[in-house]
N, C-alpha and C. Protein backbone atom coordinates (compact mmCIF):
# COMPACT_ATOMS: atom_id res chain seq x y z
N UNK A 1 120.97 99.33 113.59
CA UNK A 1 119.85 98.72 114.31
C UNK A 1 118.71 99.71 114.50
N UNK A 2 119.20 101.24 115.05
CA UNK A 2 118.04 101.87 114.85
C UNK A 2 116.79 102.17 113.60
N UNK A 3 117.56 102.01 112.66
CA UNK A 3 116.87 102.83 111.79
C UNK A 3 116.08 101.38 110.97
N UNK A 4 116.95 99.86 111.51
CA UNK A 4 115.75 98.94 111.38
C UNK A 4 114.71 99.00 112.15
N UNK A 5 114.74 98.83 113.32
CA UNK A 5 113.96 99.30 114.43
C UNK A 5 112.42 100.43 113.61
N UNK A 6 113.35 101.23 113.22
CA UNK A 6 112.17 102.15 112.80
C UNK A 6 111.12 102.24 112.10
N UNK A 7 112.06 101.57 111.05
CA UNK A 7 111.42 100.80 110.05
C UNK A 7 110.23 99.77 109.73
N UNK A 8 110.55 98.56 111.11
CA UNK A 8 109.72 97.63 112.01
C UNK A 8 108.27 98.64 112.42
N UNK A 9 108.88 99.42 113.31
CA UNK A 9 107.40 100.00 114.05
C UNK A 9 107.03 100.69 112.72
N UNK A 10 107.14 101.27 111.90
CA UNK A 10 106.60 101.91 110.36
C UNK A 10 105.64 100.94 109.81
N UNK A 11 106.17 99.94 109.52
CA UNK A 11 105.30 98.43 108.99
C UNK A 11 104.41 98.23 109.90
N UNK A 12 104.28 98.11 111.52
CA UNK A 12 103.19 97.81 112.28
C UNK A 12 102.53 98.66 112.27
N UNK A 13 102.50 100.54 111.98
CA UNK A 13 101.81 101.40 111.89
C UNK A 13 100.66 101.09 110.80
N UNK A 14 101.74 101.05 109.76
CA UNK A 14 100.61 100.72 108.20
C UNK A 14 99.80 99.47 108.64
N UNK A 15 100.17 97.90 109.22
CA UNK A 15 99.37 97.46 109.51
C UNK A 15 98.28 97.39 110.15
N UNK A 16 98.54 98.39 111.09
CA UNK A 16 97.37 98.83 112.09
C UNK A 16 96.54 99.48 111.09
N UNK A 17 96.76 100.65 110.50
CA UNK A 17 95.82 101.31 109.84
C UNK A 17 95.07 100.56 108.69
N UNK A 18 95.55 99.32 108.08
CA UNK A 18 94.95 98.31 107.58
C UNK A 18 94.20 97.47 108.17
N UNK A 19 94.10 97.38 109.28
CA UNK A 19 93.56 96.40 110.31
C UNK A 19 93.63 95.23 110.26
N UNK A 20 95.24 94.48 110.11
CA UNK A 20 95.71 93.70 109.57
C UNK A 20 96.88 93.55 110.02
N UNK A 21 97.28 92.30 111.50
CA UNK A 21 98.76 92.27 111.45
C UNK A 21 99.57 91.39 111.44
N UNK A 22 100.00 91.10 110.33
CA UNK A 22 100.36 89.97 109.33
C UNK A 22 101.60 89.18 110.70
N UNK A 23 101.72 87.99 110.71
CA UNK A 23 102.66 86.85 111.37
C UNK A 23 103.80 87.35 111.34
N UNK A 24 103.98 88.13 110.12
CA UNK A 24 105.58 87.91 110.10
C UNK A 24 106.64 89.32 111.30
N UNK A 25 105.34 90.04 111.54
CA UNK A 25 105.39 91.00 111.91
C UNK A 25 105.91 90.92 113.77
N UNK A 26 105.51 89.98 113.76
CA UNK A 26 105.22 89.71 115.55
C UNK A 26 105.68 88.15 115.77
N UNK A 27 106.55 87.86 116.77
CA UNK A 27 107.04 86.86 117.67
C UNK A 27 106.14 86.15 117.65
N UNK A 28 105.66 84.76 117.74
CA UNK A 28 105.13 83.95 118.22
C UNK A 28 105.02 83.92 119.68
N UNK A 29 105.46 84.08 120.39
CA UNK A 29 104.81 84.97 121.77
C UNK A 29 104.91 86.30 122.23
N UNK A 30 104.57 87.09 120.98
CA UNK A 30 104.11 88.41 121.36
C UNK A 30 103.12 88.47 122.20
N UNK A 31 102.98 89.62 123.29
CA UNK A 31 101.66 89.65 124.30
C UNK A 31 101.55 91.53 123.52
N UNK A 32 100.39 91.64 124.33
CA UNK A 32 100.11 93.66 124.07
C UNK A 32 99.35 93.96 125.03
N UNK A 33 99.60 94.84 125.58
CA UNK A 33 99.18 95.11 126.66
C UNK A 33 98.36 96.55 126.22
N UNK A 34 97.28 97.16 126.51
CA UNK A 34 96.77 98.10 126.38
C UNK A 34 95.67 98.83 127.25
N UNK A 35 95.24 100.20 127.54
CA UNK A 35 94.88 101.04 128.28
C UNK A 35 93.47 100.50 128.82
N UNK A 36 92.86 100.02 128.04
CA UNK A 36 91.58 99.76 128.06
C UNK A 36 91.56 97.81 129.01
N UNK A 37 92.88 97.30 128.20
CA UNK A 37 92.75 96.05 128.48
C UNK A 37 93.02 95.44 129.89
N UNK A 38 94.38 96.56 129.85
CA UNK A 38 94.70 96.05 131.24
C UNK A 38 95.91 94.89 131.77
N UNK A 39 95.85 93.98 130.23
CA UNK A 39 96.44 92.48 130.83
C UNK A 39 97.07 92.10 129.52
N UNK A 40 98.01 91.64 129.90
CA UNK A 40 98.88 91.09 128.33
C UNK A 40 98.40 89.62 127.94
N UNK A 41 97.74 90.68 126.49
CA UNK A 41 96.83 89.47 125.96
C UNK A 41 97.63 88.63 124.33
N UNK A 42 97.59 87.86 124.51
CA UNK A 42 98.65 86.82 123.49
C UNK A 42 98.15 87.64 121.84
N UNK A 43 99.13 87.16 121.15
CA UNK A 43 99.71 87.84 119.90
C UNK A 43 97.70 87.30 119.08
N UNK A 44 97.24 86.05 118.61
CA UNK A 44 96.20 86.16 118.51
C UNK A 44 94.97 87.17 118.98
N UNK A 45 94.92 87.23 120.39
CA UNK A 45 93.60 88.19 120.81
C UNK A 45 94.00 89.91 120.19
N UNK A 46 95.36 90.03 120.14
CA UNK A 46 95.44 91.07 119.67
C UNK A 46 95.08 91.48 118.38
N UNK A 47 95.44 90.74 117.43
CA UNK A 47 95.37 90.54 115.79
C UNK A 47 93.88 90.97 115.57
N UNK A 48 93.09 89.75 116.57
CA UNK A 48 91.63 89.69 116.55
C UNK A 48 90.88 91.38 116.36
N UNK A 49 91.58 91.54 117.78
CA UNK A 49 91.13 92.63 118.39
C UNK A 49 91.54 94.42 117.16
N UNK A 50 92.87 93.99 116.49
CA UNK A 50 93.01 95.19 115.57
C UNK A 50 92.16 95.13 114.52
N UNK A 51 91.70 94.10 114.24
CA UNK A 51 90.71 93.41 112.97
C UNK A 51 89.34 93.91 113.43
N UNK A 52 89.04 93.52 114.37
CA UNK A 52 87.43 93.94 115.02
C UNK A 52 87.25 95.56 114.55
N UNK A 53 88.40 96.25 115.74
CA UNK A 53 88.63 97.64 115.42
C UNK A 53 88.36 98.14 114.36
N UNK A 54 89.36 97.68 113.18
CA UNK A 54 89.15 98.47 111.84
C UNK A 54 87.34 98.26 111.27
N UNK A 55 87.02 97.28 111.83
CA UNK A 55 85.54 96.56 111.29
C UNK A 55 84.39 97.89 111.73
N UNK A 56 85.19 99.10 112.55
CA UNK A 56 84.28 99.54 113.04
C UNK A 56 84.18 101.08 112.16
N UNK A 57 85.06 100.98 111.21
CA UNK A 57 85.32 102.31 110.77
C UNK A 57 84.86 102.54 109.05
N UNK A 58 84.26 103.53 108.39
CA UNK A 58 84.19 103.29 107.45
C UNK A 58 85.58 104.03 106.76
N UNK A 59 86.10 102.60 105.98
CA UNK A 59 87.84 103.06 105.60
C UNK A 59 88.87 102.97 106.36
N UNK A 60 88.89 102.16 107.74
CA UNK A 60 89.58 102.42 108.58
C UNK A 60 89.85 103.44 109.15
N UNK A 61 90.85 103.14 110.10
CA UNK A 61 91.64 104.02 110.85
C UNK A 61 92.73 103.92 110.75
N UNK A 62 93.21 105.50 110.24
CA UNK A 62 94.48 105.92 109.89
C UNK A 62 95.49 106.10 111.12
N UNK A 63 96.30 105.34 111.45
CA UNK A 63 97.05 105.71 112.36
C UNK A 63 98.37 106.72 111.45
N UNK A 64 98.91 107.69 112.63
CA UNK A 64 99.88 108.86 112.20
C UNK A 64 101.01 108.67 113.43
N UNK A 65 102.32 108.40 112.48
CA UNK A 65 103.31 108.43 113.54
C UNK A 65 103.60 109.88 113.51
N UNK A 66 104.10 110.57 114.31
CA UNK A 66 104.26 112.18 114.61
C UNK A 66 106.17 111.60 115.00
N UNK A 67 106.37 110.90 116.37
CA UNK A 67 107.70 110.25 116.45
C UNK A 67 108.04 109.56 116.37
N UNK A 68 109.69 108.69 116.14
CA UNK A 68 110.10 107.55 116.98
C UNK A 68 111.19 107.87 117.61
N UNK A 69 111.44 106.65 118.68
CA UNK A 69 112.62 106.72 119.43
C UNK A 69 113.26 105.52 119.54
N UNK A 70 114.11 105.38 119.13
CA UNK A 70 114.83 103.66 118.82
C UNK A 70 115.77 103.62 120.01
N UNK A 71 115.74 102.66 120.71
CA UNK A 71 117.34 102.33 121.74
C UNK A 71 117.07 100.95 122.32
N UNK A 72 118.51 100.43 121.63
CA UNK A 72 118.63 98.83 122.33
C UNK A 72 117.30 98.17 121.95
N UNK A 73 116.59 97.66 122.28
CA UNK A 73 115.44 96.41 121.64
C UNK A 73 114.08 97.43 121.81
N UNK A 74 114.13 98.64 121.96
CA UNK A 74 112.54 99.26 122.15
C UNK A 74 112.70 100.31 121.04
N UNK A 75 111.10 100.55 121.02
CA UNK A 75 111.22 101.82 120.22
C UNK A 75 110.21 102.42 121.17
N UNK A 76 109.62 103.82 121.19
CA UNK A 76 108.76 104.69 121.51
C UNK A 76 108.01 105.79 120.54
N UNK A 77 106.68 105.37 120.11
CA UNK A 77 106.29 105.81 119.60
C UNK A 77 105.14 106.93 119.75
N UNK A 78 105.76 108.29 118.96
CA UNK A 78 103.87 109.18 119.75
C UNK A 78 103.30 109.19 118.30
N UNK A 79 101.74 108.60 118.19
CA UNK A 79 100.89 108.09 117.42
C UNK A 79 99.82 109.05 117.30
N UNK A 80 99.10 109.75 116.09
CA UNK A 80 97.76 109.99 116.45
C UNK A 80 96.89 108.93 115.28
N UNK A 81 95.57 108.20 115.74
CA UNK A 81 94.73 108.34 114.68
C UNK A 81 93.69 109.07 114.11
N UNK A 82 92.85 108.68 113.03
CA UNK A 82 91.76 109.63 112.74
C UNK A 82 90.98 108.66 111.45
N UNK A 83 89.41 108.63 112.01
CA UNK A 83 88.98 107.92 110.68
C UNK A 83 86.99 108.10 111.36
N UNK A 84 86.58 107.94 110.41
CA UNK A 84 85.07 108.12 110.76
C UNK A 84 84.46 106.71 111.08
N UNK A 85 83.35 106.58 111.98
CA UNK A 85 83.56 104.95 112.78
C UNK A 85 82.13 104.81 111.62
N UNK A 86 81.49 103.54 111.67
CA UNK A 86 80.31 103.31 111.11
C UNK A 86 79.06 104.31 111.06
N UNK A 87 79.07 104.87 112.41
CA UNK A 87 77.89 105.52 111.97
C UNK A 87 77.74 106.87 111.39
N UNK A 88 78.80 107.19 111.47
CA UNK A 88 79.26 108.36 110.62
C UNK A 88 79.94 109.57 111.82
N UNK A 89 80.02 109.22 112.79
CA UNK A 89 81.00 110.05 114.04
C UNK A 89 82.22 110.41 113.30
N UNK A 90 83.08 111.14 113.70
CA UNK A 90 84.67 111.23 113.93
C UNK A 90 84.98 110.49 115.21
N UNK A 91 86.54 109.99 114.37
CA UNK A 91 87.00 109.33 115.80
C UNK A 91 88.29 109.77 115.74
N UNK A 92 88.99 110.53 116.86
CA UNK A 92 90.50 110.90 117.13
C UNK A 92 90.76 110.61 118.06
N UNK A 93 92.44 109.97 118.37
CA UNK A 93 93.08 110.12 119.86
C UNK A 93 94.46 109.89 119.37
N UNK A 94 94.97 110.04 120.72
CA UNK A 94 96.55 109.86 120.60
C UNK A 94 97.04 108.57 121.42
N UNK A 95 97.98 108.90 121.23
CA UNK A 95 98.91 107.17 121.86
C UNK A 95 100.14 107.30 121.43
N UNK A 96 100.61 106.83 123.06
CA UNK A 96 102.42 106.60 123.23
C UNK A 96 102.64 104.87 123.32
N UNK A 97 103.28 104.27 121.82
CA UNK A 97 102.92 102.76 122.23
C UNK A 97 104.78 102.71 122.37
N UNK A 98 105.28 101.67 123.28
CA UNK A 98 106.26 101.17 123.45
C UNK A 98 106.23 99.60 122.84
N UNK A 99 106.99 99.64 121.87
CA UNK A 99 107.42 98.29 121.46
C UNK A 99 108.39 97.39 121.83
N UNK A 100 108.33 96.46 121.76
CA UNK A 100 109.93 95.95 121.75
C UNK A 100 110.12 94.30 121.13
N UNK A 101 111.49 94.57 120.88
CA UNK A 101 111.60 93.93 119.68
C UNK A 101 112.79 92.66 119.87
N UNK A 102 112.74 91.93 119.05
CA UNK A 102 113.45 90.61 119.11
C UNK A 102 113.66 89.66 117.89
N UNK A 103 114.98 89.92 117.45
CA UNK A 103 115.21 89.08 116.19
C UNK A 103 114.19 89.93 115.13
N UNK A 104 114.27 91.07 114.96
CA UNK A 104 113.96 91.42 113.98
C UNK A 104 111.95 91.30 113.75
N UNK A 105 111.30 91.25 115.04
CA UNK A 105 110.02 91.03 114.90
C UNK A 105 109.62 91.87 116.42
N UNK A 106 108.32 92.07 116.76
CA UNK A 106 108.04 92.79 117.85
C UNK A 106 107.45 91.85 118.95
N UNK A 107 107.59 91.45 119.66
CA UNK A 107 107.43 90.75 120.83
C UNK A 107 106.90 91.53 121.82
N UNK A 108 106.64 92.57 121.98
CA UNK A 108 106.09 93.22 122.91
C UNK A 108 105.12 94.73 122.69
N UNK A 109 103.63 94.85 122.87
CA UNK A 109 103.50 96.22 122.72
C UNK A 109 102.72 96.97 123.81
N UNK A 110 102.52 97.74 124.22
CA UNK A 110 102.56 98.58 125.30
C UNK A 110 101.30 99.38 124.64
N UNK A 111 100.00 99.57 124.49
CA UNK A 111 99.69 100.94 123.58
C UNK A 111 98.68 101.92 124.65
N UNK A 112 99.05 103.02 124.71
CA UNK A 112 98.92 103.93 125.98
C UNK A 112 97.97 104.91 125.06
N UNK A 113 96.87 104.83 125.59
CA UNK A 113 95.76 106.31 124.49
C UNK A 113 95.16 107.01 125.39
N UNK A 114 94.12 107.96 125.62
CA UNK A 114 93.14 108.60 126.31
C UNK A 114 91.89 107.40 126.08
N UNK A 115 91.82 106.73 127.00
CA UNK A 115 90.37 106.35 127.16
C UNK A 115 88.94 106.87 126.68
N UNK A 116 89.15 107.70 126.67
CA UNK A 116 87.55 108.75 127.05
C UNK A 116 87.07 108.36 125.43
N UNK A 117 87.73 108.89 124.50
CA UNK A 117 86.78 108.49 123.19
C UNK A 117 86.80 107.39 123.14
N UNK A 118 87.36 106.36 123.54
CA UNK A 118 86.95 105.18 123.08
C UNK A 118 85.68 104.53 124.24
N UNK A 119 85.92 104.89 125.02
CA UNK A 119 84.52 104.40 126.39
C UNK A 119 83.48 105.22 125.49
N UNK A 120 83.43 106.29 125.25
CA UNK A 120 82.38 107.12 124.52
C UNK A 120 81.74 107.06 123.19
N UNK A 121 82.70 106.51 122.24
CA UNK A 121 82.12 106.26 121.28
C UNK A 121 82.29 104.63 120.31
N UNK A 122 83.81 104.34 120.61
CA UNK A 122 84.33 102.80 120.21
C UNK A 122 82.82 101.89 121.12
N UNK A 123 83.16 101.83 122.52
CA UNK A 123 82.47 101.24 123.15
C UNK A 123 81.11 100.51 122.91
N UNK A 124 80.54 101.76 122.91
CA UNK A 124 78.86 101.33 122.15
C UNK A 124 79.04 100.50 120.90
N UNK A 125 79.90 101.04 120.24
CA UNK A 125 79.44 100.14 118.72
C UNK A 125 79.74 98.54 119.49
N UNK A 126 80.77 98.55 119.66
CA UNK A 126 81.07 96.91 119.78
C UNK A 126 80.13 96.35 121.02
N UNK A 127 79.25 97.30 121.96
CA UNK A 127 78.25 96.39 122.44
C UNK A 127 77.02 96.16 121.83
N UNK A 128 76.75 96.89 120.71
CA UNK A 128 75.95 96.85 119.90
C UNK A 128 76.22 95.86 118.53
N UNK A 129 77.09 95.72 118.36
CA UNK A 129 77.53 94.85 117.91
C UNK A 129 77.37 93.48 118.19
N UNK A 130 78.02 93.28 119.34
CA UNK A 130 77.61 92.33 120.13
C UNK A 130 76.35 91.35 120.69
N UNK A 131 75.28 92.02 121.14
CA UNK A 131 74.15 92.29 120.98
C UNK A 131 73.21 91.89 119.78
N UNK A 132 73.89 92.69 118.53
CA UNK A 132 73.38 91.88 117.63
C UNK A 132 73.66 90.57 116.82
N UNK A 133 75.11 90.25 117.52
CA UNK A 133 74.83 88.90 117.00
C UNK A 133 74.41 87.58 117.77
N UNK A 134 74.11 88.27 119.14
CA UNK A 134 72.93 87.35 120.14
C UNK A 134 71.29 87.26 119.32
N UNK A 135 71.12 87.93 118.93
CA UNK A 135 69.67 88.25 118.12
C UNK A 135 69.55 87.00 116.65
């Protein structure tokens, strides 16, 4: 079981860094809860929301697993990414995401980062973004 487990969060890594996270991947009531968000937001807003993300990078963002930790239905993962955003910045941080899992799909994610680059530099783009498609 562990080393399926591992396997699982491996595939959601690459999907993330694709900005892309395919159905088969996630429960039909998967929620994700995250640093910025606050509130466990259903398996759609998330998808949305990894899709937006990558939209902001030229080439994406590479996520890097460094660990895992498999036991009983969770895993624990320490994550870094790294990828240059649109306007030509660097963007790095880290993240401890807790998964968890069910029947062989992830039903639950947890993703824990440093705020600060993303209030600082994610931020703006997507209100600018935003913004411009009021215009």
């Amino acid at each position: 079981m562990t080393q399926a487990h591992h396997d699982l969060a491996r595939r959601f890594f690459a999907a993330l860094s694709a900005a892309a996270l395919p159905d088969e991947l996630l429960t039909e009531d998967m929620t994700a809860w995250t640093t910025t968000s606050g509130v466990d937001a259903p398996r759609a807003s998330y998808q949305r929301g990894v899709a937006m993300l990558g939209s902001l990078f030229q080439g994406g963002l590479s996520f890097t697993v460094d660990s895992l930790t498999a036991e009983a239905d969770r895993v624990a993962a320490e994550v870094r990414s790294a990828g240059t955003l649109v306007n030509g910045e660097p963007f790095a941080n880290r993240y401890v995401f807790l998964l968890r899992i069910r029947d062989g799909r992830i039903a639950s994610v947890a993703e824990h980062f440093n705020p600060t680059p993303v209030e600082a530099q994610i931020k703006p783009l997507i209100q600018a973004m935003m913004a411009a498609k009021q215009d």
